[in-house]
Protein backbone atom coordinates (compact mmCIF):
# COMPACT_ATOMS: atom_id res chain seq x y z
CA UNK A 1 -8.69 23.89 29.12
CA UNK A 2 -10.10 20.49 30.23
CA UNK A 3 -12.23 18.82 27.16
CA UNK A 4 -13.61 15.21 27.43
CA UNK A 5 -11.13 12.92 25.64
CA UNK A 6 -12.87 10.13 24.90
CA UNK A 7 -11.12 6.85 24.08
CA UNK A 8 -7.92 7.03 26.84
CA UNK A 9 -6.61 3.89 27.99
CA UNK A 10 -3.29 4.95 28.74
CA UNK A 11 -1.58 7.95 30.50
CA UNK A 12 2.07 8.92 29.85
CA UNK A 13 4.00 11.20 32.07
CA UNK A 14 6.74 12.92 31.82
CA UNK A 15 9.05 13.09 35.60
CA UNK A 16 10.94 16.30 36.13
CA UNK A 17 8.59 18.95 36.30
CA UNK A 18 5.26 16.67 35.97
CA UNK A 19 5.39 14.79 38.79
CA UNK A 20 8.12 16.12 40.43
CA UNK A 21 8.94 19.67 41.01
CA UNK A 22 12.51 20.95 40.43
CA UNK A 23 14.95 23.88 41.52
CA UNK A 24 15.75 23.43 37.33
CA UNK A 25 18.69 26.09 36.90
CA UNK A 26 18.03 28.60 40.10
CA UNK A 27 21.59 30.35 40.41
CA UNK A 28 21.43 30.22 44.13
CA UNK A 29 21.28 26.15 43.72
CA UNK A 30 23.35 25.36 40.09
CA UNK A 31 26.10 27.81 40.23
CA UNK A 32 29.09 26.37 39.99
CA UNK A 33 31.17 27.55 43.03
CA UNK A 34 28.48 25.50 44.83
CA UNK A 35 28.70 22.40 42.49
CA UNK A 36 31.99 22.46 43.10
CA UNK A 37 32.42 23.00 47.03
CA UNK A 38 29.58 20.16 47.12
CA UNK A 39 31.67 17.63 44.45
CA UNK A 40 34.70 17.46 46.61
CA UNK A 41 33.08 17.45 49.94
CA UNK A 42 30.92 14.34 48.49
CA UNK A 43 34.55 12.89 47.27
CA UNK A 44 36.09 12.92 50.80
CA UNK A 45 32.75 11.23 52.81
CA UNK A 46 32.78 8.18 49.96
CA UNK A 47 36.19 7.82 50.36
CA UNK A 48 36.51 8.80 46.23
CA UNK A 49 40.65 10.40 45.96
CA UNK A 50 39.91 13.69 43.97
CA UNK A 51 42.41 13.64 40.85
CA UNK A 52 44.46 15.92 40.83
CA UNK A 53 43.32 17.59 37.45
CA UNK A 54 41.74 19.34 36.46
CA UNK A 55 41.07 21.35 38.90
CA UNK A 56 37.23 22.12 38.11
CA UNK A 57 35.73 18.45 38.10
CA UNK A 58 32.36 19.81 37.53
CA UNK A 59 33.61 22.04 34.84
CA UNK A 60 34.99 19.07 33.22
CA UNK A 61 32.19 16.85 33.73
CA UNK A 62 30.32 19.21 31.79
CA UNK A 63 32.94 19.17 29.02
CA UNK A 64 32.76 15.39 29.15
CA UNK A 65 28.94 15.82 28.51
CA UNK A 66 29.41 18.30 25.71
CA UNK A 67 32.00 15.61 24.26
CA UNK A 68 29.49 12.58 24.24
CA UNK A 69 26.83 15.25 22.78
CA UNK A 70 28.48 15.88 19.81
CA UNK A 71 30.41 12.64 19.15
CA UNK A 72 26.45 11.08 19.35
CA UNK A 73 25.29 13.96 16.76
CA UNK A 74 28.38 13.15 14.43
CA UNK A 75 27.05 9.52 14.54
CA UNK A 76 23.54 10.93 13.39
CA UNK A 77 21.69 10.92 16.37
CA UNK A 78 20.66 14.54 17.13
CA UNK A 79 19.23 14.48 20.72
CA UNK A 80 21.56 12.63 22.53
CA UNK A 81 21.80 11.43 25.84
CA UNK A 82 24.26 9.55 27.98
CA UNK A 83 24.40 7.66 31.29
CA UNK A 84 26.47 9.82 33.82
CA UNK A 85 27.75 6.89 35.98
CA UNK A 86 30.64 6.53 33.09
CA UNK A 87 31.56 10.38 32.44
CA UNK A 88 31.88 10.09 36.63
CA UNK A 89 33.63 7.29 35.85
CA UNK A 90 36.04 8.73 33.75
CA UNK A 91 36.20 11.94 35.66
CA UNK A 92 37.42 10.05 38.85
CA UNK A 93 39.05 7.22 37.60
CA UNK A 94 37.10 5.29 39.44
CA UNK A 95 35.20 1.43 38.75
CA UNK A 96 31.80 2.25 37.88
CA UNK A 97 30.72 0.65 41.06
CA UNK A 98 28.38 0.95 43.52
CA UNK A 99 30.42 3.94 45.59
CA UNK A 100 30.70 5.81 42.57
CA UNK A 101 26.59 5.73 42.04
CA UNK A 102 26.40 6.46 45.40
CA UNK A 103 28.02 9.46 44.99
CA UNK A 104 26.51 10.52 41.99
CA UNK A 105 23.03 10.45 43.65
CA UNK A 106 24.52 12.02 46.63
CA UNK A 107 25.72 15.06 44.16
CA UNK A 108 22.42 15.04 42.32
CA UNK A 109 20.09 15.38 45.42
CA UNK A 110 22.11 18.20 46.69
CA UNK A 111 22.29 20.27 43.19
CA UNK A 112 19.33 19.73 41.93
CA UNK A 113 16.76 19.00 44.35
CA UNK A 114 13.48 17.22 44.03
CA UNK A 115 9.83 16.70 45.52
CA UNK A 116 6.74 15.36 44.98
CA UNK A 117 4.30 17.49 42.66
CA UNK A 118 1.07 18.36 44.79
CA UNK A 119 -0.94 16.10 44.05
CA UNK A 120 1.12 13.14 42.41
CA UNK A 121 0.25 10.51 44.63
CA UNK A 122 -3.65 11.03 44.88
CA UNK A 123 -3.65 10.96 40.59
CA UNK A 124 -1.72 7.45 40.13
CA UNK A 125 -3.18 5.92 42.57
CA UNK A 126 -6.73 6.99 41.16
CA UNK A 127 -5.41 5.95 37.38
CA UNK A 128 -4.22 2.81 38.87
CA UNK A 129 -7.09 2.16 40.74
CA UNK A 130 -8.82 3.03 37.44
CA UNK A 131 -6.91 0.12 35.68
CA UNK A 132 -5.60 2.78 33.07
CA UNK A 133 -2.23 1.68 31.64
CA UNK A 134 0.69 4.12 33.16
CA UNK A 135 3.84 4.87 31.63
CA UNK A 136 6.90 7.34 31.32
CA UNK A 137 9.29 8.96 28.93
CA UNK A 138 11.32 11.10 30.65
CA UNK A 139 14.72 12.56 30.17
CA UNK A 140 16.54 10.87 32.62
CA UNK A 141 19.42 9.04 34.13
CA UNK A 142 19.35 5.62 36.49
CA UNK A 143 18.76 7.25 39.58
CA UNK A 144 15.62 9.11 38.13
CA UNK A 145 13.91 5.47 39.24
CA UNK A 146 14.79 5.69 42.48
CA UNK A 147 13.24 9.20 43.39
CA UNK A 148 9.62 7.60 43.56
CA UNK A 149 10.38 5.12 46.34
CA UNK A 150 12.19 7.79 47.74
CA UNK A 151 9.66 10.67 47.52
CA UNK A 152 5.98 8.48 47.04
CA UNK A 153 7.38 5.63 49.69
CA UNK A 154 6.40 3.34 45.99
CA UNK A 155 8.39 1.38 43.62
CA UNK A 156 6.98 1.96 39.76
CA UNK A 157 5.17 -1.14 39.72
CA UNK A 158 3.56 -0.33 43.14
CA UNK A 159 2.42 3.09 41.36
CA UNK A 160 0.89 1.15 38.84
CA UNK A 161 3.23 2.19 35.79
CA UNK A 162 4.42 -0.88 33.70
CA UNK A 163 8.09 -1.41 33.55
CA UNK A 164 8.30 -1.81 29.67
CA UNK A 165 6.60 1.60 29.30
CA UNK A 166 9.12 3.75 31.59
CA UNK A 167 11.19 4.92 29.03
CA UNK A 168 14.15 6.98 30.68
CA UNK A 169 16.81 8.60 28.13
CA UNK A 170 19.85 7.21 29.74
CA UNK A 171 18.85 3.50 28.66
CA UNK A 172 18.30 4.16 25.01
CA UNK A 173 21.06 7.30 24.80
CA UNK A 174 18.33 9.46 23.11
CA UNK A 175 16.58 12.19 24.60
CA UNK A 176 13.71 14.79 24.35
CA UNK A 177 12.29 16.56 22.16
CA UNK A 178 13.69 13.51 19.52
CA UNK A 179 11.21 11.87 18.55
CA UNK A 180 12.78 8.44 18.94
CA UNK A 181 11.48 7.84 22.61
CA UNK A 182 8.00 8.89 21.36
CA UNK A 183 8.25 6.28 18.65
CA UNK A 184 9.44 3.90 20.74
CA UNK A 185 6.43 3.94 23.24
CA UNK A 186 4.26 4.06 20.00
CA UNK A 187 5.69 0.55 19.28
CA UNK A 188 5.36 -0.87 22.66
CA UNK A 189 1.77 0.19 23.00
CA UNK A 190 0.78 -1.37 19.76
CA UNK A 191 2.30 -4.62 21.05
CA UNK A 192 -0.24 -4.18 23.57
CA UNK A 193 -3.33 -3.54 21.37
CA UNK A 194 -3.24 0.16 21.99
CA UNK A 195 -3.00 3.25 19.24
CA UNK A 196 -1.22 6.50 19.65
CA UNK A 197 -4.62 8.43 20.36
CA UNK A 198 -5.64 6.09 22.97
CA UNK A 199 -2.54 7.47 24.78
CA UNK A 200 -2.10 10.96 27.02
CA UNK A 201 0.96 12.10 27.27
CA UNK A 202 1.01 15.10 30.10
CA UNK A 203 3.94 16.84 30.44
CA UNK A 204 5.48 20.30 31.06
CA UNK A 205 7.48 21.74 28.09
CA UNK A 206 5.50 22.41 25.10
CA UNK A 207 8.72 21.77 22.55
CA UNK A 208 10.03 18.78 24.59
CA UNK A 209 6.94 17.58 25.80
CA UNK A 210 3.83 18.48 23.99
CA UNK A 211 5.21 18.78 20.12
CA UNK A 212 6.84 15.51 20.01
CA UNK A 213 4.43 13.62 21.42
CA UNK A 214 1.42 15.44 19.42
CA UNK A 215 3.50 14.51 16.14
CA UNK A 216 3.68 10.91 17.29
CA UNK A 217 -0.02 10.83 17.37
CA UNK A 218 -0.75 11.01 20.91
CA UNK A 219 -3.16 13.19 22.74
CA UNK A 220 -1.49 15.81 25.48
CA UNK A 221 -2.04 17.98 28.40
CA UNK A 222 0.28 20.54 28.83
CA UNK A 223 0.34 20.42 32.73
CA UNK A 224 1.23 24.76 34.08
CA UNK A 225 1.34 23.89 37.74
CA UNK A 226 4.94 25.03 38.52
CA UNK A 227 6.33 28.07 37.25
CA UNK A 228 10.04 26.69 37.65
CA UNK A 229 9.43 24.26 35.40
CA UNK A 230 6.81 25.25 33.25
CA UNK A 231 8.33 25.95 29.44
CA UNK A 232 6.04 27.40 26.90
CA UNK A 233 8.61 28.59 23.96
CA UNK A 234 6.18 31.39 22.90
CA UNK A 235 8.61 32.56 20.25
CA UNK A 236 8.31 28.89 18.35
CA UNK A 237 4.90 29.22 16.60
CA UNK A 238 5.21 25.61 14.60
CA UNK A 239 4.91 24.03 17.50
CA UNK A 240 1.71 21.51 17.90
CA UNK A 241 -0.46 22.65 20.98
CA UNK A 242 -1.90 20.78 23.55
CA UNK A 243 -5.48 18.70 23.77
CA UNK A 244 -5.50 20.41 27.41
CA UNK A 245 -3.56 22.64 29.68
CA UNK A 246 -3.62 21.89 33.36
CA UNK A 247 -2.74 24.14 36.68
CA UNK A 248 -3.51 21.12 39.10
CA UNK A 249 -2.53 17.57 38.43
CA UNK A 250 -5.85 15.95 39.87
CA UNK A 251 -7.79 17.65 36.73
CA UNK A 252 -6.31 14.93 34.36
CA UNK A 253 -9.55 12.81 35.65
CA UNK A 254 -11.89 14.99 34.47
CA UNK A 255 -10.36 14.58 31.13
CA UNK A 256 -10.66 11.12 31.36
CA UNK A 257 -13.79 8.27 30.24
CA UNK A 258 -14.93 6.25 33.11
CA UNK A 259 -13.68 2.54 32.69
């Protein structure tokens, strides 16, 4: 479903499972005899001393996670988020330095692994090249940043994304579907002279993604390119639907005006 949107001056992504495809929960990948096994052989190459309790890190790290979760929603904020380097810190007992990072990005790549979306490249560098304004809210945590160097051999700025529109969770400790990221990026386009429906948000997940955004006042493009990542919540009728549904991220163009 690819209608002319007329007005666009700015295209907002979301990361994991928009631009980058995900192994998301596969058991073969996220189950946790092989979080574990990984954890402690990541310990011993950064030189990290394993504590001696408990004796499931990653099964407490995800306690630790639950912890923040709900001391954030007692504290009224109901889609919380936290940044991982100090639940790792905690967990290990270790300065919140730049081994510890290290490792955490070293345990990230190898449980949940990421690449480029087909197509990723080709589409910012045409937006950029374009001169449309680029930006991201994303569910994230500090090394989320890092992938795109990593993966599309480009910083952010290099992509042509502004830095004071990549909004990643970790940095504001709210997350998706909340609408506080949403209304956050609302605020920082109008500092720039640009309203909610001058603004495309594409993203995967209709009830993180597409509702939020849509209730914000943006327009959206439900992008169905990956079926790992690809969440449609069929069951939750009051959910806004998209302006356009993709399969292939180069058909965000034709949605486009020339500029």
């Amino acid at each position: 479903i690819l209608p002319k949107l007329p007005g666009i001056r700015c295209v907002i992504f979301d990361v994991y499972g928009t631009l980058l495809a995900s192994t998301g929960n596969e058991p073969d990948i996220n189950n946790p005899p092989h979080r574990e096994s990984t954890l402690r052989t990541l310990l011993r190459q950064h030189g990290i001393p394993a504590p001696s309790r408990p004796s499931s890190l990653t099964g407490h790290l995800d306690a630790l996670i639950v912890r923040e979760h709900e001391q954030a929603r007692e504290a009224g904020i109901p889609f919380p988020e936290v940044d991982i380097r100090d639940l790792w810190s905690e967990l290990l007992q270790h300065p919140r330095d730049k081994r510890l990072e290290e490792l955490a990005i070293a345990y990230e790549c190898m449980t949940n692994p990421v690449w480029p979306m087909p197509g990723a490249r080709e589409l910012l560098a045409a937006l950029h090249e374009r001169e449309f304004v680029l930006g991201i809210i994303s569910n994230a945590q500090f090394y989320t940043p890092l992938l795109f160097p990593a993966l599309l051999n480009s910083d952010l700025a290099s992509l042509g994304f502004t830095e004071t529109l990549c909004l990643f969770s970790y940095r504001f400790r709210n997350a998706k579907p909340g609408l506080a990221l949403y209304e956050t990026m609302k605020d920082c386009l109008s500092g720039r002279g640009i309203q909610p429906h001058e603004a495309l948000y594409v993203g995967n997940d209709a009830e993180k993604d597409i509702h939020p955004a849509s209730e914000t006042g943006f327009r959206t493009a439900l992008f169905a390119g990956d079926l790992r990542s690809l969440r449609l919540h069929q069951g939750k009728a009051s959910l806004q639907q998209p302006d356009a549904l993709l399969t292939e991220l180069d058909q965000i163009i034709a949605l486009l005006p020339e500029v």
